[in-house]
C-alpha atoms as a PDB file:
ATOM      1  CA  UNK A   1     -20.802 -67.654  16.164  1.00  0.00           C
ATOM      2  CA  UNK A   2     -18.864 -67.916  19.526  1.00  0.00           C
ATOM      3  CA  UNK A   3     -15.476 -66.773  17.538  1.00  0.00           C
ATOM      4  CA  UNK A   4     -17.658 -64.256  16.253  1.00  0.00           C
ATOM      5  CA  UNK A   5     -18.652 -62.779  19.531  1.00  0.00           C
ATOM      6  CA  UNK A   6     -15.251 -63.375  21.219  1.00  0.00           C
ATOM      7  CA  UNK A   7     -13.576 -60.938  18.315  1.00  0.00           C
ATOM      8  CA  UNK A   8     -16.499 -58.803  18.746  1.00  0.00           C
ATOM      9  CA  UNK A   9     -16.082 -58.123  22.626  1.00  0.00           C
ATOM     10  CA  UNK A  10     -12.121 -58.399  22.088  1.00  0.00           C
ATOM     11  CA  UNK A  11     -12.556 -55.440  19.560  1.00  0.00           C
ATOM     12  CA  UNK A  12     -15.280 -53.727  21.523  1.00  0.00           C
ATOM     13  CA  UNK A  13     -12.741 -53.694  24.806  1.00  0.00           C
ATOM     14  CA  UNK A  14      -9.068 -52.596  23.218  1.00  0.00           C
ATOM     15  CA  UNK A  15     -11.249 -49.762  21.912  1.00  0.00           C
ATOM     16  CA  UNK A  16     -12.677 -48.928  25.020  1.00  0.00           C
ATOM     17  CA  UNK A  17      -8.952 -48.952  26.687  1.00  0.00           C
ATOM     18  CA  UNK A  18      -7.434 -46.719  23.604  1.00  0.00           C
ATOM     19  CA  UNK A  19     -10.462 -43.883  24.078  1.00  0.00           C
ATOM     20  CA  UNK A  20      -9.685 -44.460  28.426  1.00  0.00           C
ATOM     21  CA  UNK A  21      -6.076 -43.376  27.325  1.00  0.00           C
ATOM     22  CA  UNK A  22      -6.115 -40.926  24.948  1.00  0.00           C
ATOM     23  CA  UNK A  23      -3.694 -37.992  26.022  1.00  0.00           C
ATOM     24  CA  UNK A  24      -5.931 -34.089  25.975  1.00  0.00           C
ATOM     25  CA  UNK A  25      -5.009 -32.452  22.772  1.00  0.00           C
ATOM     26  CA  UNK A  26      -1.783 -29.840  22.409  1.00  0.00           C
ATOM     27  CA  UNK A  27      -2.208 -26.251  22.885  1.00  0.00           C
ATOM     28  CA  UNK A  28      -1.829 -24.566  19.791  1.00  0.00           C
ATOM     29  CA  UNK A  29       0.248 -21.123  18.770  1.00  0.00           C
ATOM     30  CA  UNK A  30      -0.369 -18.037  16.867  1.00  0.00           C
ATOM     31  CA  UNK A  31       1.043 -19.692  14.013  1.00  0.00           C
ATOM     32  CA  UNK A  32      -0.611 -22.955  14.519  1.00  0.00           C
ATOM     33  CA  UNK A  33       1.657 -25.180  15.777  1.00  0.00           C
ATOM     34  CA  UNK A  34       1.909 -27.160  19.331  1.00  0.00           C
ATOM     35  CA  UNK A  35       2.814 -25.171  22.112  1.00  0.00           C
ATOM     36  CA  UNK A  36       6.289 -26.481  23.527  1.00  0.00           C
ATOM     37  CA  UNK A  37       7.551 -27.163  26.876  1.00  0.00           C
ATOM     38  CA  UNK A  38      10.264 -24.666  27.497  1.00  0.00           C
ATOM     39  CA  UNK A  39      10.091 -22.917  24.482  1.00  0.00           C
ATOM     40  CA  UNK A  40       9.948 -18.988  25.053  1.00  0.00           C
ATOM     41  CA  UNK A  41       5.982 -17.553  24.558  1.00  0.00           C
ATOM     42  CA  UNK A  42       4.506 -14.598  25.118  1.00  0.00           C
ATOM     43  CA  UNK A  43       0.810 -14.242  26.016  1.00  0.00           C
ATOM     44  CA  UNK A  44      -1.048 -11.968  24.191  1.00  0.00           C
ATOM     45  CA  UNK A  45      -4.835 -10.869  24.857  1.00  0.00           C
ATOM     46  CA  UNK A  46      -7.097 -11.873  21.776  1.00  0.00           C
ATOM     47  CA  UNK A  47      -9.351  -8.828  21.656  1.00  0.00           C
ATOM     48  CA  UNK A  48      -7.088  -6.143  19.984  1.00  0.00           C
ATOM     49  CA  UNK A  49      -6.891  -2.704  21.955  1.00  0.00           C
ATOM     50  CA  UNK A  50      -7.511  -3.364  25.785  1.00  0.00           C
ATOM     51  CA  UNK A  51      -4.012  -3.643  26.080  1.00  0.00           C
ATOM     52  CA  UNK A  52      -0.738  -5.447  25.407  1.00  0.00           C
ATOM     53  CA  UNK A  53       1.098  -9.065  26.379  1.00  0.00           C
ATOM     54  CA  UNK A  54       1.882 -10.068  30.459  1.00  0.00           C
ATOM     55  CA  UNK A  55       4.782  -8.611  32.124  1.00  0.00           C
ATOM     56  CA  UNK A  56       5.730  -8.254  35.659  1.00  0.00           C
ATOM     57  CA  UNK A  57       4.996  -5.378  37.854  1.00  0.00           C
ATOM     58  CA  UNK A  58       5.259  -3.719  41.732  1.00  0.00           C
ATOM     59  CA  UNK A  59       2.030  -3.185  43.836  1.00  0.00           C
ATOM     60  CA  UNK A  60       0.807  -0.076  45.013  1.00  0.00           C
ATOM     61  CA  UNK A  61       1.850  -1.359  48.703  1.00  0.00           C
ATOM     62  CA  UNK A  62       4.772  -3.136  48.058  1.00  0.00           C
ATOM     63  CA  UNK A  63       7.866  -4.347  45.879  1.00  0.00           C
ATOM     64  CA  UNK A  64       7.892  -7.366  46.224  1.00  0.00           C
ATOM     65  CA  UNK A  65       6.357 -10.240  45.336  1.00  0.00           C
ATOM     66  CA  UNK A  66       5.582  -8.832  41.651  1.00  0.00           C
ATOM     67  CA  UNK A  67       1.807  -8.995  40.392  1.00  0.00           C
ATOM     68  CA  UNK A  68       1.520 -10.533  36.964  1.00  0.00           C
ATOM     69  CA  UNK A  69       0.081  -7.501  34.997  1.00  0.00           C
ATOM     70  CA  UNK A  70      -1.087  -6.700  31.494  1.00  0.00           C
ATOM     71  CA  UNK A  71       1.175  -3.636  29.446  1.00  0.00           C
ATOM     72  CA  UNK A  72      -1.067  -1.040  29.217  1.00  0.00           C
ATOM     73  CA  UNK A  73      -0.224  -0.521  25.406  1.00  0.00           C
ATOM     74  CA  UNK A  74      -1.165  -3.048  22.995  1.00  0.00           C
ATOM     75  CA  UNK A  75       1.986  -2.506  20.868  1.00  0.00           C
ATOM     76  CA  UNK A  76       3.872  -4.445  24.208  1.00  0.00           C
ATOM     77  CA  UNK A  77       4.210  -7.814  24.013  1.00  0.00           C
ATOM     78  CA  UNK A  78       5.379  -8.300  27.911  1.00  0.00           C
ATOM     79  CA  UNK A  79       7.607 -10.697  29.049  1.00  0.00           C
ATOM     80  CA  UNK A  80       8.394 -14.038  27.388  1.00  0.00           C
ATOM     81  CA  UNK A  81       7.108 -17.213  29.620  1.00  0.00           C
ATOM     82  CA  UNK A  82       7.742 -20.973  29.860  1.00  0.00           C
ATOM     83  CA  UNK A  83       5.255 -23.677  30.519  1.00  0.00           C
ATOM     84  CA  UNK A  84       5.758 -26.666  32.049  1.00  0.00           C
ATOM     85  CA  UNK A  85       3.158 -29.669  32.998  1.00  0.00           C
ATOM     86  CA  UNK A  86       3.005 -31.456  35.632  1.00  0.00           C
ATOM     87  CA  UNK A  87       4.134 -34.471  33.429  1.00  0.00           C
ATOM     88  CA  UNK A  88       6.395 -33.275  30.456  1.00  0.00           C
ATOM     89  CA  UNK A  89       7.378 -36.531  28.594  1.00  0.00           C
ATOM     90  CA  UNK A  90       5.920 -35.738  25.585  1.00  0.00           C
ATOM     91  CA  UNK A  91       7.204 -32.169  25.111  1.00  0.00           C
ATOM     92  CA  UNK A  92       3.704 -30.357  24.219  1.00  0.00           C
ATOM     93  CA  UNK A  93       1.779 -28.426  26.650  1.00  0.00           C
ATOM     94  CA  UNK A  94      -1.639 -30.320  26.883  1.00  0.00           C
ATOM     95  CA  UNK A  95      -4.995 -28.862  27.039  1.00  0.00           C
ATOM     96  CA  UNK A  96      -6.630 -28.983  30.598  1.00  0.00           C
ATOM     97  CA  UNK A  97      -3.209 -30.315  32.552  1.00  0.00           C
ATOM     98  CA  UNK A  98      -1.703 -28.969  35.747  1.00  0.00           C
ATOM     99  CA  UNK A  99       1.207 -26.568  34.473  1.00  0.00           C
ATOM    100  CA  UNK A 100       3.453 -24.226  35.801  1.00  0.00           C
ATOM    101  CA  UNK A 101       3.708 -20.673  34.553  1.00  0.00           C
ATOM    102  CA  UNK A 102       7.195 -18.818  34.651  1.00  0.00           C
ATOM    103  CA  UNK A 103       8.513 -15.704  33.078  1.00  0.00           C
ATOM    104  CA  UNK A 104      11.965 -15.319  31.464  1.00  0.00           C
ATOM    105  CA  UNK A 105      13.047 -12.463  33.121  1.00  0.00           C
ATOM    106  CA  UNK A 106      15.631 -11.587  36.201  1.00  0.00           C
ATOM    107  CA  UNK A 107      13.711  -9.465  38.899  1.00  0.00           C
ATOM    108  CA  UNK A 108      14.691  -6.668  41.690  1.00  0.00           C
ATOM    109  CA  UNK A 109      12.869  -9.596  44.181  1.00  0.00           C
ATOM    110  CA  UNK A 110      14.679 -12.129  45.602  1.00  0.00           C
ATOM    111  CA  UNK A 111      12.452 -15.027  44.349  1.00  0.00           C
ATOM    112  CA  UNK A 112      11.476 -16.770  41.126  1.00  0.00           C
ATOM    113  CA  UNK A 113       8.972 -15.419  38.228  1.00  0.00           C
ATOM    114  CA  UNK A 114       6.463 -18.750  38.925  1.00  0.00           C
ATOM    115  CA  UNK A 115       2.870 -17.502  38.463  1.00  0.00           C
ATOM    116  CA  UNK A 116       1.422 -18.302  41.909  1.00  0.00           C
ATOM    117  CA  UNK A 117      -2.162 -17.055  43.140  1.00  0.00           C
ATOM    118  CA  UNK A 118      -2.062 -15.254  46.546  1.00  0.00           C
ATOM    119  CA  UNK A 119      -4.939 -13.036  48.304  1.00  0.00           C
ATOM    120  CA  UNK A 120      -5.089  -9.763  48.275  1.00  0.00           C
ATOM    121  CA  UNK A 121      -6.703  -8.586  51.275  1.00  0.00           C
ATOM    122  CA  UNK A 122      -6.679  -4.587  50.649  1.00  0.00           C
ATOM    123  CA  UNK A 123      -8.721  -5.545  47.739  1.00  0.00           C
ATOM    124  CA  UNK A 124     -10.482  -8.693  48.824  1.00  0.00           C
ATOM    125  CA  UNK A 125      -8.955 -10.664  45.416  1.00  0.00           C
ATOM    126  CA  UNK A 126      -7.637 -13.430  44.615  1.00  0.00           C
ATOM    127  CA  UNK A 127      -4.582 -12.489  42.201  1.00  0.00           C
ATOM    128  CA  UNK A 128      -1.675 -14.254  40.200  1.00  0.00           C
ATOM    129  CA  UNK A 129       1.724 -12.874  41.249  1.00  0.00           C
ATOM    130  CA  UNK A 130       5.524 -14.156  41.301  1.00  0.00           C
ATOM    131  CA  UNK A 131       7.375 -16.204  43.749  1.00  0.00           C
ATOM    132  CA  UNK A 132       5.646 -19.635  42.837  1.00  0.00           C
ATOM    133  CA  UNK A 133       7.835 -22.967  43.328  1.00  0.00           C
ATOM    134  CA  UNK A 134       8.001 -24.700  40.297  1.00  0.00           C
ATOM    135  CA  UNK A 135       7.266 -28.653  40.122  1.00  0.00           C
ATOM    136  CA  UNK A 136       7.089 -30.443  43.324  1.00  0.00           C
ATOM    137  CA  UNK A 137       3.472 -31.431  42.825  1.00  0.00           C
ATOM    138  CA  UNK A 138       1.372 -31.689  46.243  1.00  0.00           C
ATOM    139  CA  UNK A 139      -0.187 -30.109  48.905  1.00  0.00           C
ATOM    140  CA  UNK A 140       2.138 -27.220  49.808  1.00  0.00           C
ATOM    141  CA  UNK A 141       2.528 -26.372  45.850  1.00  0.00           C
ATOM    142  CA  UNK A 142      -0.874 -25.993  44.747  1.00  0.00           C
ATOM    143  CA  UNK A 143      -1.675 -22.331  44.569  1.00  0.00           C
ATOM    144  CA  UNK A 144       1.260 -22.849  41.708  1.00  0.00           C
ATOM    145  CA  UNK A 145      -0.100 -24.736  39.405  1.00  0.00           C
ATOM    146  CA  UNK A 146      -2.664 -23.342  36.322  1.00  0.00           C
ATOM    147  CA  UNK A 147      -4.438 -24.683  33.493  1.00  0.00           C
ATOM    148  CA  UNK A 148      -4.807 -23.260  29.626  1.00  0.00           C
ATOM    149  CA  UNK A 149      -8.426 -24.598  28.519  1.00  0.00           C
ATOM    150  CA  UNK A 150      -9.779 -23.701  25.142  1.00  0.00           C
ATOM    151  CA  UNK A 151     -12.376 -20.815  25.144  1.00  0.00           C
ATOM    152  CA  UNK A 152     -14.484 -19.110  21.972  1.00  0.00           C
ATOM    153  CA  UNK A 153     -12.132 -19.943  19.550  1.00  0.00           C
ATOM    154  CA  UNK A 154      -8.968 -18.877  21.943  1.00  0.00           C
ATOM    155  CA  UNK A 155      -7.507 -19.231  25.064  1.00  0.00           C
ATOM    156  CA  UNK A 156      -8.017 -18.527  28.719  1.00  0.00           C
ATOM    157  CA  UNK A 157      -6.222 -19.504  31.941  1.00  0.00           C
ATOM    158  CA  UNK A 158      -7.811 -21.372  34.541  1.00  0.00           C
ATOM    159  CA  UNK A 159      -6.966 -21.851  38.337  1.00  0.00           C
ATOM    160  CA  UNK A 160      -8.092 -25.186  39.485  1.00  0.00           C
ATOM    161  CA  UNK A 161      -5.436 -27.855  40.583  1.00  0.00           C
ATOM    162  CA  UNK A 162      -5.542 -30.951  40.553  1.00  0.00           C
ATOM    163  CA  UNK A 163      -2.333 -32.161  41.876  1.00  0.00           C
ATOM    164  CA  UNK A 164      -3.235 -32.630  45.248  1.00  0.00           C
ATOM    165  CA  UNK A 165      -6.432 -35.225  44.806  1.00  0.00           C
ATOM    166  CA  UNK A 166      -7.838 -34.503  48.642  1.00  0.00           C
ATOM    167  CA  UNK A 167      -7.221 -30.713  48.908  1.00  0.00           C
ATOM    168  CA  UNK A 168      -9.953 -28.575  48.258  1.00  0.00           C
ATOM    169  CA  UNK A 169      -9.260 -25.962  46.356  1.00  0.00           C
ATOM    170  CA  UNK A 170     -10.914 -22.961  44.613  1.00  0.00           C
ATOM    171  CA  UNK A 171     -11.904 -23.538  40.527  1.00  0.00           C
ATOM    172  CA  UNK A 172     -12.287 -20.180  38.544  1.00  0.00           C
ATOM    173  CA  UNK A 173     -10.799 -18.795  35.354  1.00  0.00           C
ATOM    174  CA  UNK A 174      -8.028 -15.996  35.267  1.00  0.00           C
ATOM    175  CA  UNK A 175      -9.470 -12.855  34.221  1.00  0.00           C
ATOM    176  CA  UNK A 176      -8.011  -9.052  34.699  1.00  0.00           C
ATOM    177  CA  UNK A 177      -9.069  -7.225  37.403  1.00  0.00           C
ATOM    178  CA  UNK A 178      -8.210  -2.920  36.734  1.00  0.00           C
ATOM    179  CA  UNK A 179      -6.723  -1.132  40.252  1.00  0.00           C
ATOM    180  CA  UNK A 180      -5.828   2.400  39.705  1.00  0.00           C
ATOM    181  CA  UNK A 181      -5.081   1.994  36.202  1.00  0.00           C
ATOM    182  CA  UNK A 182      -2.767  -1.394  36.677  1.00  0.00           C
ATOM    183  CA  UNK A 183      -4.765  -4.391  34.858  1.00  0.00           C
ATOM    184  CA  UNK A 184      -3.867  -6.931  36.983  1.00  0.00           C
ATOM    185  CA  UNK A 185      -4.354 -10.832  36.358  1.00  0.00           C
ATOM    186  CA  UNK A 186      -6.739 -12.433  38.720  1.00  0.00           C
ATOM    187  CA  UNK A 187      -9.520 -15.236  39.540  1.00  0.00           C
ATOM    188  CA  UNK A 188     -12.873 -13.583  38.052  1.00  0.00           C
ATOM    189  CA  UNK A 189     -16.003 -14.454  36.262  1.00  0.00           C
ATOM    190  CA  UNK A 190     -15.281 -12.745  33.155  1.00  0.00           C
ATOM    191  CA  UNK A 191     -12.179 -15.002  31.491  1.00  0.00           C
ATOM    192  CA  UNK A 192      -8.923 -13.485  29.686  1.00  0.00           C
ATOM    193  CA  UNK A 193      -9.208 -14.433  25.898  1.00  0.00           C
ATOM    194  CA  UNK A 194      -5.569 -15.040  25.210  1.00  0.00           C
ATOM    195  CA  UNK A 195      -3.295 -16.491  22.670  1.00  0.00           C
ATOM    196  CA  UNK A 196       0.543 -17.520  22.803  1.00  0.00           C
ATOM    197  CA  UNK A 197       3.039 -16.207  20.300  1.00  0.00           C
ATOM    198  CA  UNK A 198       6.473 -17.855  20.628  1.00  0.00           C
ATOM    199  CA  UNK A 199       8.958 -15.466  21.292  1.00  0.00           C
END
């Protein structure tokens, strides 16, 4: 009976440790297949004609940094863009994990395509643009760092890092937010359905 137990309890307890463990589940493609660190994507919207894929593009105000913008035409894919966690051994890009977002793409701004959110004060918006630093987890790094979470069947992006355990940061999903025509990306109630279609 005591043998009994003991196996039980031993049994019980490695199970308990394997479920403690268990790495969040792999983004998935248009085609149905993991979504790769530093494989080429684009990121299209789900709902078919409210425009096309992510790109890179000025401000009314100014040139640079570049806002992170939606094509206007559905028939535009955007830019291509690279993902990459926070921890990258296993070569997937996990559900709900600290990433980094980058486009593959050279710029007229001196600075690199990392998605990084920034406040808009003409506007009074939070909004994803370039100029993010990528890796280099921490405190002065977190307005770099997103999150894909699963949503209806799709996609959407979320702001809420995690990399810095005592900062206290703002947690809302990436949505578009339509200035004079321009959809731009940025924090709103009303999530971006998307999907990612290796380029």
């Amino acid at each position: 009976m005591k043998k009994t137990l003991f196996l039980l309890s031993f049994l019980l307890y490695n199970s308990f440790l394997a479920s403690g463990t268990q790495q969040p589940n792999p983004v998935i493609d248009f085609e149905g297949k993991n979504l790769l660190v530093g494989v080429h994507y684009y990121i299209l919207p789900v709902i078919r004609g409210r425009g096309g894929g992510l790109t890179l593009g000025n401000s009314d105000n100014e040139t640079c940094p570049l806002d992170v913008v939606q094509e206007k035409f559905e028939v535009k894919s955007g830019l291509p863009l690279t993902f990459t966690p926070v921890n990258t051994t296993k070569g997937v890009v996990p559900l709900s994990t600290d990433l980094n977002i980058k486009f593959f793409a050279a710029t007229i701004c001196v600075q690199s395509t990392v998605w990084k959110l920034d406040y808009d004060a003409a506007i009074g918006q939070y909004v994803i643009v370039s100029g993010g630093v990528e890796g280099n987890p921490g405190r002065e790094t977190t307005s770099n760092w997103f999150k894909i979470e699963k949503y209806d069947r799709a996609y959407k992006l979320v702001f809420c890092p995690t990399v810095c355990k005592f900062c206290k940061v703002i947690c809302k999903d990436v949505g578009i937010f339509i200035q004079n025509g321009r959809r731009r990306l940025a924090l709103s109630d009303a999530p971006f359905r998307v999907m990612f279609k290796r380029a």
